[in-house]
Protein backbone atom coordinates (compact mmCIF):
# COMPACT_ATOMS: atom_id res chain seq x y z
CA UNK A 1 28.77 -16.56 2.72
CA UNK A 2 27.81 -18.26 -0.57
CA UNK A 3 29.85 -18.07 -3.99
CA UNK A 4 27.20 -16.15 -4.99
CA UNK A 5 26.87 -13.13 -2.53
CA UNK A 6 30.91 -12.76 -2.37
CA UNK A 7 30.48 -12.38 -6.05
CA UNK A 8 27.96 -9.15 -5.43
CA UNK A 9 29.14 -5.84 -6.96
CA UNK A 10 27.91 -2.48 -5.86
CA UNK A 11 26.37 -0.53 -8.58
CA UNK A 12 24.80 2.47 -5.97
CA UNK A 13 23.49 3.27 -2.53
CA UNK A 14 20.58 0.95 -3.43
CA UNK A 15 21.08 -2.04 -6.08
CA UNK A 16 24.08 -4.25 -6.23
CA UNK A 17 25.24 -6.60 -9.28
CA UNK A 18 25.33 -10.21 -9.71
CA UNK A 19 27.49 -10.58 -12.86
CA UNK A 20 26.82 -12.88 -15.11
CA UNK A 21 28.73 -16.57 -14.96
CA UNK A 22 28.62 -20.20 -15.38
CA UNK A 23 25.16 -21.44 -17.05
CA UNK A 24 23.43 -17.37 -15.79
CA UNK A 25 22.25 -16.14 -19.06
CA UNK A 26 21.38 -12.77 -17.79
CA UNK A 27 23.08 -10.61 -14.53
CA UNK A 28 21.08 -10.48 -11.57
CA UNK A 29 20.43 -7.03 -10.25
CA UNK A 30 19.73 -6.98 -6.01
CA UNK A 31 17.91 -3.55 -4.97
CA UNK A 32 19.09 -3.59 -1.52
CA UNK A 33 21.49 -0.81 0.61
CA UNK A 34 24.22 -1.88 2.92
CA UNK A 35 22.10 -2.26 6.47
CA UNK A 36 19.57 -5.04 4.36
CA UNK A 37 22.78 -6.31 2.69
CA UNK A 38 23.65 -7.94 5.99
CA UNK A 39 20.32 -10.21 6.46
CA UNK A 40 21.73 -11.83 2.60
CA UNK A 41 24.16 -14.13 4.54
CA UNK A 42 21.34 -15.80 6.59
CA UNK A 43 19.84 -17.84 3.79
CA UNK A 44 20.26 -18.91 0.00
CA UNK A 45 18.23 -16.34 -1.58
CA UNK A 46 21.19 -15.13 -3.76
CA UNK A 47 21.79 -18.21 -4.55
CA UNK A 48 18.04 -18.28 -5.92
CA UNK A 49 19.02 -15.34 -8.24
CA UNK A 50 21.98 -17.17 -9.69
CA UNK A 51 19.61 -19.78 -10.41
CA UNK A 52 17.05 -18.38 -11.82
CA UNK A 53 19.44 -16.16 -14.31
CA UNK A 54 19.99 -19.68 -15.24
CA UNK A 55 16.66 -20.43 -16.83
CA UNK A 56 16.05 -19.98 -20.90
CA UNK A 57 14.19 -17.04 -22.43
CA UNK A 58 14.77 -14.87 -19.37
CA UNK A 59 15.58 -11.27 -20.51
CA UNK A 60 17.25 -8.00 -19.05
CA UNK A 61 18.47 -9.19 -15.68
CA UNK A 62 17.10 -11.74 -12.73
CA UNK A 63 15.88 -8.84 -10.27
CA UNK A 64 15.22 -9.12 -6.48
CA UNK A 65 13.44 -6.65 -4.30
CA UNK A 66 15.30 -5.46 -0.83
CA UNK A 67 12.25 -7.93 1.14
CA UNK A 68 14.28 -10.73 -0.12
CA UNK A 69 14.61 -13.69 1.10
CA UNK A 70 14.83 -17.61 0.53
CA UNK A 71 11.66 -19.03 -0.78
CA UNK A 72 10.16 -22.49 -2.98
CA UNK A 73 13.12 -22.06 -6.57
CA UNK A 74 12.65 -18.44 -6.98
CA UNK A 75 13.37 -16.42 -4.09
CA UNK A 76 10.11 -14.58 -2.61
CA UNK A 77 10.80 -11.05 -3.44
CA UNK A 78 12.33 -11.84 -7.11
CA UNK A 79 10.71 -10.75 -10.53
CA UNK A 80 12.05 -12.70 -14.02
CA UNK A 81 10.79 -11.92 -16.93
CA UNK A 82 10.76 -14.79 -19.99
CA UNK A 83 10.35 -14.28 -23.58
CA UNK A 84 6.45 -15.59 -24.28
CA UNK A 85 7.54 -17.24 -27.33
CA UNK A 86 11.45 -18.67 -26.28
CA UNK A 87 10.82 -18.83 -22.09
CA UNK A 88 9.45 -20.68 -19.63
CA UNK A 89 6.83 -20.54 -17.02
CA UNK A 90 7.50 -21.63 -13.65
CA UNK A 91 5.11 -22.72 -10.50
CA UNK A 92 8.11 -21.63 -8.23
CA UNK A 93 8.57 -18.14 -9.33
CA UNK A 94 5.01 -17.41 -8.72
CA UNK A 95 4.31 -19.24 -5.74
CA UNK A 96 2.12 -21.59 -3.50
CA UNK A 97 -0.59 -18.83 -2.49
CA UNK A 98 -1.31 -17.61 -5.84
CA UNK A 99 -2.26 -14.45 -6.08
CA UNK A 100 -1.58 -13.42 -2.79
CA UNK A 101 -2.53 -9.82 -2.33
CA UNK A 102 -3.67 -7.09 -0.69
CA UNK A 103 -6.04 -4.35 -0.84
CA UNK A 104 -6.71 -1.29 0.76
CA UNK A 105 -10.15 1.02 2.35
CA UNK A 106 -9.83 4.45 2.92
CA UNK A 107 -13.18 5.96 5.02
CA UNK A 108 -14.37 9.00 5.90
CA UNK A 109 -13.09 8.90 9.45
CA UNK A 110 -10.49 9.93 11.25
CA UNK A 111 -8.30 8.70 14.48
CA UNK A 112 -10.80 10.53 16.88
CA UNK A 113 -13.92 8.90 15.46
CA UNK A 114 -12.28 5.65 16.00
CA UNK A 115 -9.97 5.94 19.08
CA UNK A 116 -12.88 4.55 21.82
CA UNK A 117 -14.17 1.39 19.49
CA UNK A 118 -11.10 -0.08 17.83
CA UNK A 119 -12.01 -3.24 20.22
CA UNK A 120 -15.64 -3.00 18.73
CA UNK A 121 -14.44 -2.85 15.15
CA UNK A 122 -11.44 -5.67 15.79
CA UNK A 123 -13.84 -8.15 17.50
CA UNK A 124 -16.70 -7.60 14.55
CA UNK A 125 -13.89 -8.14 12.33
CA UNK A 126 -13.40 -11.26 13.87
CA UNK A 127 -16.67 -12.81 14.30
CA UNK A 128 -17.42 -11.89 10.36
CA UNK A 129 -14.19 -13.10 9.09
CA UNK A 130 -12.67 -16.75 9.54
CA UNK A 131 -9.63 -16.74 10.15
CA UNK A 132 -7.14 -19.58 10.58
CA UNK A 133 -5.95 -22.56 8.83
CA UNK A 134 -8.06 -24.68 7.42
CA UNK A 135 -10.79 -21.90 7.98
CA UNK A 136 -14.22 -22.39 6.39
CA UNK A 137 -17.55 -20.04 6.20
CA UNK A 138 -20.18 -22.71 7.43
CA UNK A 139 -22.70 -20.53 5.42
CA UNK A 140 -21.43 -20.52 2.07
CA UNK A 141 -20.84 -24.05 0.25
CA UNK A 142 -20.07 -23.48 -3.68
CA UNK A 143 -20.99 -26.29 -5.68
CA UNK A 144 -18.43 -26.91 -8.74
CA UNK A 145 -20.26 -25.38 -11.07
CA UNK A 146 -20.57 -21.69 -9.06
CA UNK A 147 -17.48 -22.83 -8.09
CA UNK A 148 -16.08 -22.43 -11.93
CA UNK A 149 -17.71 -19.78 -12.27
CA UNK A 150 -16.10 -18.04 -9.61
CA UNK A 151 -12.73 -19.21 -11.14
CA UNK A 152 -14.04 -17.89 -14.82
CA UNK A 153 -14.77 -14.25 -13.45
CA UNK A 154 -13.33 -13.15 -10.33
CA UNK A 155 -14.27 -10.51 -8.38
CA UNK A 156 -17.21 -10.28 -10.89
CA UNK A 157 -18.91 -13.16 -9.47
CA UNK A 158 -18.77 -11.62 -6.12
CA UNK A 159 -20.28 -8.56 -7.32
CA UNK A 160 -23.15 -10.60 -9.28
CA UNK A 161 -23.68 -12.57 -6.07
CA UNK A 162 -23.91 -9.04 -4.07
CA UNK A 163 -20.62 -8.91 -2.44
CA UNK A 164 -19.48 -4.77 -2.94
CA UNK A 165 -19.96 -2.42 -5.55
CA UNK A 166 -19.51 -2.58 -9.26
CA UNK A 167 -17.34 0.79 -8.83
CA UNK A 168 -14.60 -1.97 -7.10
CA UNK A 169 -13.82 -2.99 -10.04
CA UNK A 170 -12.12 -0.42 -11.12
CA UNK A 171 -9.23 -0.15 -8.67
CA UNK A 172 -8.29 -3.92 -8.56
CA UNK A 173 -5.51 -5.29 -10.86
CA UNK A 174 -6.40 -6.61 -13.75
CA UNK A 175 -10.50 -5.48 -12.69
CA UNK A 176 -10.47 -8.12 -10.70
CA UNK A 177 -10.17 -11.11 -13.54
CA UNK A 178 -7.31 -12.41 -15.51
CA UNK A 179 -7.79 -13.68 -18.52
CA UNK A 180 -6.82 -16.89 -20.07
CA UNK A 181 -7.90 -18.74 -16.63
CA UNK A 182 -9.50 -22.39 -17.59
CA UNK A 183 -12.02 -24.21 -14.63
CA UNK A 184 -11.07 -27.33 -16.73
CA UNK A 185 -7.83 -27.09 -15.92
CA UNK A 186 -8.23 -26.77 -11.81
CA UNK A 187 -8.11 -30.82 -10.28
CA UNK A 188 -11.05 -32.51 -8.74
CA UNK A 189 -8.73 -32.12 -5.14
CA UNK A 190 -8.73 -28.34 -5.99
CA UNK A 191 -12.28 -27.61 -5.97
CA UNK A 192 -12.65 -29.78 -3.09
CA UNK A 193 -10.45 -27.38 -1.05
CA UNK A 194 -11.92 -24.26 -2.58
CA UNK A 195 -15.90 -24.88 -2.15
CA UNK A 196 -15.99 -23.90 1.60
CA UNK A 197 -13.04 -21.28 1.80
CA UNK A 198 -13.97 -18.17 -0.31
CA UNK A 199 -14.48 -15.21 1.75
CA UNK A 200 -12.25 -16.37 4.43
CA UNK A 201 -8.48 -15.01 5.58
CA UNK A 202 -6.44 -17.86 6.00
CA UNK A 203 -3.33 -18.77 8.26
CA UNK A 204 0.08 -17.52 8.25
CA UNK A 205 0.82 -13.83 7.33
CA UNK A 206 -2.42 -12.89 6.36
CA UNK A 207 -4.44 -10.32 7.89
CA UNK A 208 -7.90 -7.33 8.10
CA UNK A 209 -6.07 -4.05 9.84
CA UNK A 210 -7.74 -1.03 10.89
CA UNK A 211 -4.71 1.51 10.15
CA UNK A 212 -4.87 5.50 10.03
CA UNK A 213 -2.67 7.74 7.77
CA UNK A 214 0.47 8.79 10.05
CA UNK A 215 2.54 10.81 7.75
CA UNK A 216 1.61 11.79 4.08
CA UNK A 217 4.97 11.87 2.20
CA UNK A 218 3.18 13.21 -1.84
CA UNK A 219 0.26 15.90 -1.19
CA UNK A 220 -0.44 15.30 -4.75
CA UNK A 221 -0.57 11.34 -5.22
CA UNK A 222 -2.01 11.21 -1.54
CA UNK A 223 -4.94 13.56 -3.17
CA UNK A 224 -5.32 11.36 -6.23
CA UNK A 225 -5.34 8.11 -3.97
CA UNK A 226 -8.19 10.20 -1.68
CA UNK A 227 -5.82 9.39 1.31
CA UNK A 228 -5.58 12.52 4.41
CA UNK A 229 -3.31 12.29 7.47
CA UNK A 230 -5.14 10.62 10.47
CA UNK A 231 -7.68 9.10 7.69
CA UNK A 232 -9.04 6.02 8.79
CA UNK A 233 -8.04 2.46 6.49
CA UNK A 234 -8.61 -0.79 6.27
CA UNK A 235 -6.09 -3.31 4.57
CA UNK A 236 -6.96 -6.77 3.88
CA UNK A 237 -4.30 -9.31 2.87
CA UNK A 238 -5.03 -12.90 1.87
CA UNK A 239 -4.97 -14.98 -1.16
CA UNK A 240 -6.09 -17.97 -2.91
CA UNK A 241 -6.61 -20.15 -0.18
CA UNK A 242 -6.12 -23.99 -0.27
CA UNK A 243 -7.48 -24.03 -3.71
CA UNK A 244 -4.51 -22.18 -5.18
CA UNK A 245 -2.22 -24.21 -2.98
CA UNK A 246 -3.05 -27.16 -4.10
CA UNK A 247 -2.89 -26.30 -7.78
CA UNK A 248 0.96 -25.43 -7.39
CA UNK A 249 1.34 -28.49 -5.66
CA UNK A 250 0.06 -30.55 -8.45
CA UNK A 251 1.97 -28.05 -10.97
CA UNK A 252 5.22 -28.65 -9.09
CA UNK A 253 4.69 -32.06 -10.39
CA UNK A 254 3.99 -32.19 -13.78
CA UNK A 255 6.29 -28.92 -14.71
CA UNK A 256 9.08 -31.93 -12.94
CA UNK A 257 8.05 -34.21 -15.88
CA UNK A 258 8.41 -30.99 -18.52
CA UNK A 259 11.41 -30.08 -17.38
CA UNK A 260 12.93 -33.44 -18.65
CA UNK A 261 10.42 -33.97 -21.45
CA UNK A 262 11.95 -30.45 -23.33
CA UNK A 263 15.22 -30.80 -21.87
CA UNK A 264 15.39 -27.77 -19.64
CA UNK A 265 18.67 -27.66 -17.94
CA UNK A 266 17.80 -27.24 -13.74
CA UNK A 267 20.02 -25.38 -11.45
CA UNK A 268 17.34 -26.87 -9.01
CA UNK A 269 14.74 -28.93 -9.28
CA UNK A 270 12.50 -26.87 -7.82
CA UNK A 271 13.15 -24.44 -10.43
CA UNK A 272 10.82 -27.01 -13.10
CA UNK A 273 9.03 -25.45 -15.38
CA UNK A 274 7.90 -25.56 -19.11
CA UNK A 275 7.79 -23.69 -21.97
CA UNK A 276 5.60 -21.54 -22.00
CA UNK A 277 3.96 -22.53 -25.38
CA UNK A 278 4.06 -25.82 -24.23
CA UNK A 279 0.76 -27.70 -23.31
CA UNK A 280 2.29 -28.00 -20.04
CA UNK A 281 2.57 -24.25 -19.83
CA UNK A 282 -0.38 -23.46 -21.25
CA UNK A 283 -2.45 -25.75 -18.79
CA UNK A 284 -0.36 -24.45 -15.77
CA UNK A 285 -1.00 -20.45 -16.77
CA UNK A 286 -4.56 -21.34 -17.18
CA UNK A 287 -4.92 -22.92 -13.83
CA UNK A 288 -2.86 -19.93 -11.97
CA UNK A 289 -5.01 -17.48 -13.89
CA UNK A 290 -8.53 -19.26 -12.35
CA UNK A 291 -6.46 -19.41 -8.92
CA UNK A 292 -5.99 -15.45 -9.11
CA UNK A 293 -9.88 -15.16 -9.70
CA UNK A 294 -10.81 -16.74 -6.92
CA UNK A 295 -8.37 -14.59 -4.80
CA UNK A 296 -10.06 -11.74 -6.22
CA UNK A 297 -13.25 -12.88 -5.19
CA UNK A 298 -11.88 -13.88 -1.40
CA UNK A 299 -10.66 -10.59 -0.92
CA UNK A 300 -13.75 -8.65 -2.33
CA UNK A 301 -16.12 -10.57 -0.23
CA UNK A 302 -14.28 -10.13 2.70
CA UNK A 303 -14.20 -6.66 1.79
CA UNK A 304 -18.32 -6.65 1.84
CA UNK A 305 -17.78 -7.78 5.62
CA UNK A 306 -15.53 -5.20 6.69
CA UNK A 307 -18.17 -2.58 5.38
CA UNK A 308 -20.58 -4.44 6.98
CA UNK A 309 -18.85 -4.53 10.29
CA UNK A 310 -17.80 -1.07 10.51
CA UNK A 311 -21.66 -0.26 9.65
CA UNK A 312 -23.41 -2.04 12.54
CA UNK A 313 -20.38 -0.53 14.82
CA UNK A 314 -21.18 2.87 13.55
CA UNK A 315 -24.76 2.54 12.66
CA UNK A 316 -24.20 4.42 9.53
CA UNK A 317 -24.01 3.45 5.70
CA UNK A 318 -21.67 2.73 3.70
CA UNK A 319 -21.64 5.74 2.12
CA UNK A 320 -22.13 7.55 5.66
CA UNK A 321 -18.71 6.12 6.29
CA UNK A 322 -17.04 6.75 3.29
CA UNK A 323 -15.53 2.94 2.89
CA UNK A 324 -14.29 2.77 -0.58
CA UNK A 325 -11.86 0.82 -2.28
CA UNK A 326 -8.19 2.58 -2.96
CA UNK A 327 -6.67 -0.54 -4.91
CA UNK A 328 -6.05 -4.12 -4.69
CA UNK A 329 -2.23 -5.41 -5.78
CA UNK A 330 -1.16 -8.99 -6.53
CA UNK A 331 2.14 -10.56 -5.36
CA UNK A 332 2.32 -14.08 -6.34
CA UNK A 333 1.02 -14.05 -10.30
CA UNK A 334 2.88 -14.57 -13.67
CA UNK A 335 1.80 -12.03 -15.99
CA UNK A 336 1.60 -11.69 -19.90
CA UNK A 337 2.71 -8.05 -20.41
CA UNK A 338 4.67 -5.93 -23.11
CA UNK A 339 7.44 -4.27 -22.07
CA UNK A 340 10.73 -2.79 -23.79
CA UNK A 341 14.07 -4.77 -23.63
CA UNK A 342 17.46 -2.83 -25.23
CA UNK A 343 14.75 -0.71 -27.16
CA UNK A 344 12.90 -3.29 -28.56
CA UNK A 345 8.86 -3.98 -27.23
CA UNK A 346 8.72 -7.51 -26.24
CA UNK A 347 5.48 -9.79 -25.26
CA UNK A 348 6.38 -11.02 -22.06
CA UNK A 349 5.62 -13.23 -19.38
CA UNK A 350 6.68 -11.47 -16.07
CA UNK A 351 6.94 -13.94 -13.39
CA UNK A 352 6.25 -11.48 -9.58
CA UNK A 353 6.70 -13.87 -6.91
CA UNK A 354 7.16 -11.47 -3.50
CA UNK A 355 6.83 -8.29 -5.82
CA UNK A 356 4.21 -5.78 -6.62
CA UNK A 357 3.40 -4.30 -9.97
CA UNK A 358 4.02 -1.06 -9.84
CA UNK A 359 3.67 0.86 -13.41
CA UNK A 360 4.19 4.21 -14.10
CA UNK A 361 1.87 7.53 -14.70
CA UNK A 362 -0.12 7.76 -17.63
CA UNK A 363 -0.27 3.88 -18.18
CA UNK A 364 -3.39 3.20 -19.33
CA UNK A 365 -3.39 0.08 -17.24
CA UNK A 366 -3.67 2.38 -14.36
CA UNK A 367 -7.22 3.88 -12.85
CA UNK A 368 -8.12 7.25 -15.25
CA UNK A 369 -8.40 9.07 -11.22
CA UNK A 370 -4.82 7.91 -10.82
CA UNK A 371 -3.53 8.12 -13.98
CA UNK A 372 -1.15 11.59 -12.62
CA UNK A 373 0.01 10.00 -10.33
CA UNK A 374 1.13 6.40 -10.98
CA UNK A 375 -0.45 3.13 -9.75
CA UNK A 376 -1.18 2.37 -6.09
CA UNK A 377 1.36 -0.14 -4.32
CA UNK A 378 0.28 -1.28 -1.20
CA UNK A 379 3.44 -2.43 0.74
CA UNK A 380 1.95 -4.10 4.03
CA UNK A 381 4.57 -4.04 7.52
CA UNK A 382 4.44 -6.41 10.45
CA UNK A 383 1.38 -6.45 12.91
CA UNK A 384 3.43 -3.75 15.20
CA UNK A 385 4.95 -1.19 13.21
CA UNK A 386 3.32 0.21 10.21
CA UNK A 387 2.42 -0.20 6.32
CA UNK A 388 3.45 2.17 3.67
CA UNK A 389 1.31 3.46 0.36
CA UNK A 390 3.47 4.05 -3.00
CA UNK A 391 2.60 4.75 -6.34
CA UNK A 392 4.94 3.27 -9.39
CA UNK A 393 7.23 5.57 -11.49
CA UNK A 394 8.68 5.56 -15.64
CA UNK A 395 11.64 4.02 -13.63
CA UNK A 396 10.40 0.96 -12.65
CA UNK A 397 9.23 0.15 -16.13
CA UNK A 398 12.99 0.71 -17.32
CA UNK A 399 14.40 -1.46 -15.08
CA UNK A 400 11.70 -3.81 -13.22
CA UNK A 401 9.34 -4.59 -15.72
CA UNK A 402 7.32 -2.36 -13.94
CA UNK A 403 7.86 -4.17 -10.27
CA UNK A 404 8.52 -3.06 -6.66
CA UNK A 405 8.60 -4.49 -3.01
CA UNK A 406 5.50 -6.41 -1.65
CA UNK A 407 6.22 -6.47 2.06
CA UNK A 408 9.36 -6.51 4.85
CA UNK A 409 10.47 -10.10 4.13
CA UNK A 410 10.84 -12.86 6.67
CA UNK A 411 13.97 -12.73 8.49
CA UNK A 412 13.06 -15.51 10.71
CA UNK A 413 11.83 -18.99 10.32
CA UNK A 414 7.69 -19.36 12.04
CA UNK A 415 9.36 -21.93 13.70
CA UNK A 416 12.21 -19.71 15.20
CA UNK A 417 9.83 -17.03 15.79
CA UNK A 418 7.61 -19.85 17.87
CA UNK A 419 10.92 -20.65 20.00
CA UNK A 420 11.71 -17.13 20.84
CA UNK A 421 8.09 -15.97 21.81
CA UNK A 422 7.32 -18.81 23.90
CA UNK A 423 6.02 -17.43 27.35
CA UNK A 424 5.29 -13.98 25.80
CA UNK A 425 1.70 -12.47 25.65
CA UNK A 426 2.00 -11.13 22.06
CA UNK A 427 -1.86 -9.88 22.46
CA UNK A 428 -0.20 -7.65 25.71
CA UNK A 429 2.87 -6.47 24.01
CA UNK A 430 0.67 -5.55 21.07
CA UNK A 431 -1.32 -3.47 23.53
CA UNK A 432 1.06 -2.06 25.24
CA UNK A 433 2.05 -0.95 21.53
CA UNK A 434 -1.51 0.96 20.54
CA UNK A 435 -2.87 -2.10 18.47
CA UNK A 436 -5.72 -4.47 19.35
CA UNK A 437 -5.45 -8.25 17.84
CA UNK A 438 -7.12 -11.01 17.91
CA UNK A 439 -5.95 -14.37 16.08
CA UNK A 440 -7.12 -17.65 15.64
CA UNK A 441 -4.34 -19.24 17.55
CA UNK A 442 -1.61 -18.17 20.11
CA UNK A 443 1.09 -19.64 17.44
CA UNK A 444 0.14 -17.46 14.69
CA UNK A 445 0.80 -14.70 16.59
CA UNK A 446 4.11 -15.84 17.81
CA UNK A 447 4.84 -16.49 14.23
CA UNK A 448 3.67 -12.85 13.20
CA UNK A 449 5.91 -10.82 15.96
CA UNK A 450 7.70 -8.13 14.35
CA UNK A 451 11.42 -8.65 15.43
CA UNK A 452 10.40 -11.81 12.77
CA UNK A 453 10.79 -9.17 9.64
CA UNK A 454 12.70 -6.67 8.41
CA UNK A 455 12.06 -2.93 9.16
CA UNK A 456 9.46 -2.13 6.31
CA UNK A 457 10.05 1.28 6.41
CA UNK A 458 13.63 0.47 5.26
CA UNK A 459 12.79 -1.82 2.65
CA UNK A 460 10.43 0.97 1.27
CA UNK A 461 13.52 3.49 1.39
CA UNK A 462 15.33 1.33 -0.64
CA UNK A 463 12.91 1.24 -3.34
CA UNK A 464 11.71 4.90 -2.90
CA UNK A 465 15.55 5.88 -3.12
CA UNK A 466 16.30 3.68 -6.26
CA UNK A 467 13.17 5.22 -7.98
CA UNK A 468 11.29 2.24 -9.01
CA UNK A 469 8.31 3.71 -6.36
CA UNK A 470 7.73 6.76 -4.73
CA UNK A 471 6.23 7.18 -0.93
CA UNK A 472 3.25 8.57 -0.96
CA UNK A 473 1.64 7.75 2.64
CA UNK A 474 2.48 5.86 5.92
CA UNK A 475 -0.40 3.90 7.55
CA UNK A 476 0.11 2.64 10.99
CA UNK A 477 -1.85 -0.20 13.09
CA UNK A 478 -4.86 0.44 15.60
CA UNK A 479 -6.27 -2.65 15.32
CA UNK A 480 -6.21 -6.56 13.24
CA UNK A 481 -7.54 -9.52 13.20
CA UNK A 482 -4.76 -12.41 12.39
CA UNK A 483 -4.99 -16.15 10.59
């Protein structure tokens, strides 16, 4: 047990303190309940905290979600908020996969509709989608210049190039574009990796699933959402591919050089970063920001192939089927947003690295059809058990900056979860569960087993108990198609 997590003081069934000591400028508050307190001991993630209550301009507290766990500086389920004209902005507290997200379908149908083609749908999933690392759509080659402009607009370049419906844009964060994003600042190496990638899923965690609504935990939000019990869904999550990886990579680099340039004290070195006024800062927010875009455009053109794959399965339209999109949530961004601190409205720069926004009813960031209820957060589970809708509360924006959970966390290394699984058929056990995969490679799916995460279901307790999000609908697995 480190220093750090002997020093942890419970405040409640569901957060626990990290006083303030040493160089920590601000406490660090850990939303987590006794049984997820235990998996705190198996890496340095509170250690993480420490360190990044260490860094200057951050304000209320360093906060980490109960999907903790260690990650690249900033542990992957932490949120940090930084003064925008005293703090910093850091490549490790957003991420490698920027913009990492998910979003959600809900159809027309229900589980019977579905029950005798979930093979059909899961192996036209496959065919439509690439999927693996390294994976590349052989008929869609951007030259830089679409390129940029895929990086300038977002999921609004998808749309103009006839990927969805303009009604999408609606329900994704941020309408599917952040602002301030630069193509001048994305490397020659970046656009390299990008060109060939967009509209395709990726390695590691990411994921298509065919899901249906088990349990419906708010009649009311559920309503607002448009989500029924045995609805039929579709969740996609993937990010910004190799493009976005490789601008961290690069960022990791010069924010080294900042660091030392403005004399930023370092708990770690992999906590480098720059002010965020800087040039540095400015050039790094402006490359993230075109990194998001391009996620937003991944994810809505592989949404236009899940429509179009559940279409030829069903032979019916789009609008036959009902396929419409409930909301798409990033997980890996740093965010310019204006929240109160002790009383006073603040311009911020909230760093979400692991963590979902999650802001409160009546925000007028929030979709006018959802505005009663709160915004959509899309927590997804492992490929076996199940995935949870929430919606975000006033709570949250007292305490989070308006943040929640993003997934079950890791409690096992890929390379652990490879070990264990060796001689297992994960494709049988997933069977023998009700769900129907296919993946690119018999590793990812070793990697992807669920004994390798945390319960989701308790990590969503946590949060729903502590009030920063309310349940609002379970979704559970028929069918996916893996990285």
């Amino acid at each position: 047990m480190t220093d750090a997590e002997k020093r942890l003081k419970k405040l409640d069934d569901n957060r626990y303190l990290l006083e303030k000591s040493g160089a920590m400028r601000v406490d660090g508050i850990v939303y987590v309940d006794e049984e997820l307190l235990g998996y705190l001991g198996t890496d340095e993630s509170i250690k993480q905290v420490e360190n990044v209550a260490s860094l200057p301009g951050i304000v209320g507290a360093s906060l980490a979600m109960p999907d903790i766990h260690w990650g690249y500086g900033f542990p992957i389920g932490g949120v940090a908020a930084f003064d925008a004209q005293e703090g910093i902005i850091s490549p490790g507290g957003v991420g490698y996969d920027i913009n990492c997200g998910v979003r959600l379908l809900r159809s027309a149908l229900n589980t019977r509709d579905i029950k005798d083609v979930v093979p059909d749908i899961v192996d036209g999933l496959f065919r439509n989608i690439p999927s693996g690392v390294g994976s590349r759509r052989k008929d869609l080659k951007l030259s830089r210049a679409q390129l940029g402009r895929v990086l300038l607009k977002g999921a609004n370049w998808a749309l103009e190039e006839g990927f969805g419906n303009a009604s999408d844009l609606e329900y994704i964060e941020d309408r599917g574009c952040v602002g301030d994003a630069d193509p001048e600042a994305v490397s020659d190496r970046a656009y390299e990796r990008g060109k060939d990638q967009l509209g395709t899923l990726g390695s590691g965690n990411h994921f298509v699933e065919v899901g249906y609504i088990a349990e419906v935990f708010d009649e009311d939000a559920a309503r607002a959402f448009g989500l029924f019990k045995d609805q039929v869904t579709v969740m996609i999550h993937t990010g910004s591919r190799g493009l976005g990886y490789q601008i961290c990579d690069e960022s990791i680099r010069e924010m080294l050089r900042a660091a030392e340039k403005y004399h930023i004290p370092l708990a770690d070195r992999q906590l480098c970063c720059a002010p965020l006024a800087s040039p540095e800062g400015r050039r790094y927010f402006s490359a993230m920001a075109a990194a998001a875009n391009y996620a937003f455009a991944n994810r809505q053109m592989i949404t236009h192939w899940v429509r179009e794959t559940l279409e030829k399965v069903f032979a019916s339209s789009e609008a036959q089927l009902g396929l419409s999109l409930v909301y798409d949530v990033c997980h890996n961004i740093a965010k310019r947003e204006r929240h109160k601190v002790h009383g006073k409205e603040l311009e911020l720069c909230v760093h979400r690295k692991g963590a979902t926004r999650a802001f409160a009813p009546g925000s007028p960031l929030v979709p006018e059809r959802y505005r009663s209820a709160g915004q959509p957060v899309l927590v997804p589970g492992d490929m076996g058990r199940a995935s949870y809708v929430l919606a975000g509360t006033p709570k949250a924006m007292e305490e989070t900056f308006g943040s929640t959970c993003h997934g079950a966390g890791r409690v096992m290394s890929r390379n652990q979860a490879v070990r264990m699984t060796r001689g297992r058929s994960i494709p049988k056990e997933m069977e023998e569960r009700g769900v129907c995969v296919r993946a690119a490679g018999k590793a990812t799916l070793g990697e992807e087993v669920p004994e390798a995460y945390k319960d989701v279901s308790k990590v969503v307790g946590v949060v729903h108990r502590a009030g920063i999000s309310k349940l609002v609908a379970k979704i559970v697995p028929m069918g996916a198609i893996k990285g």
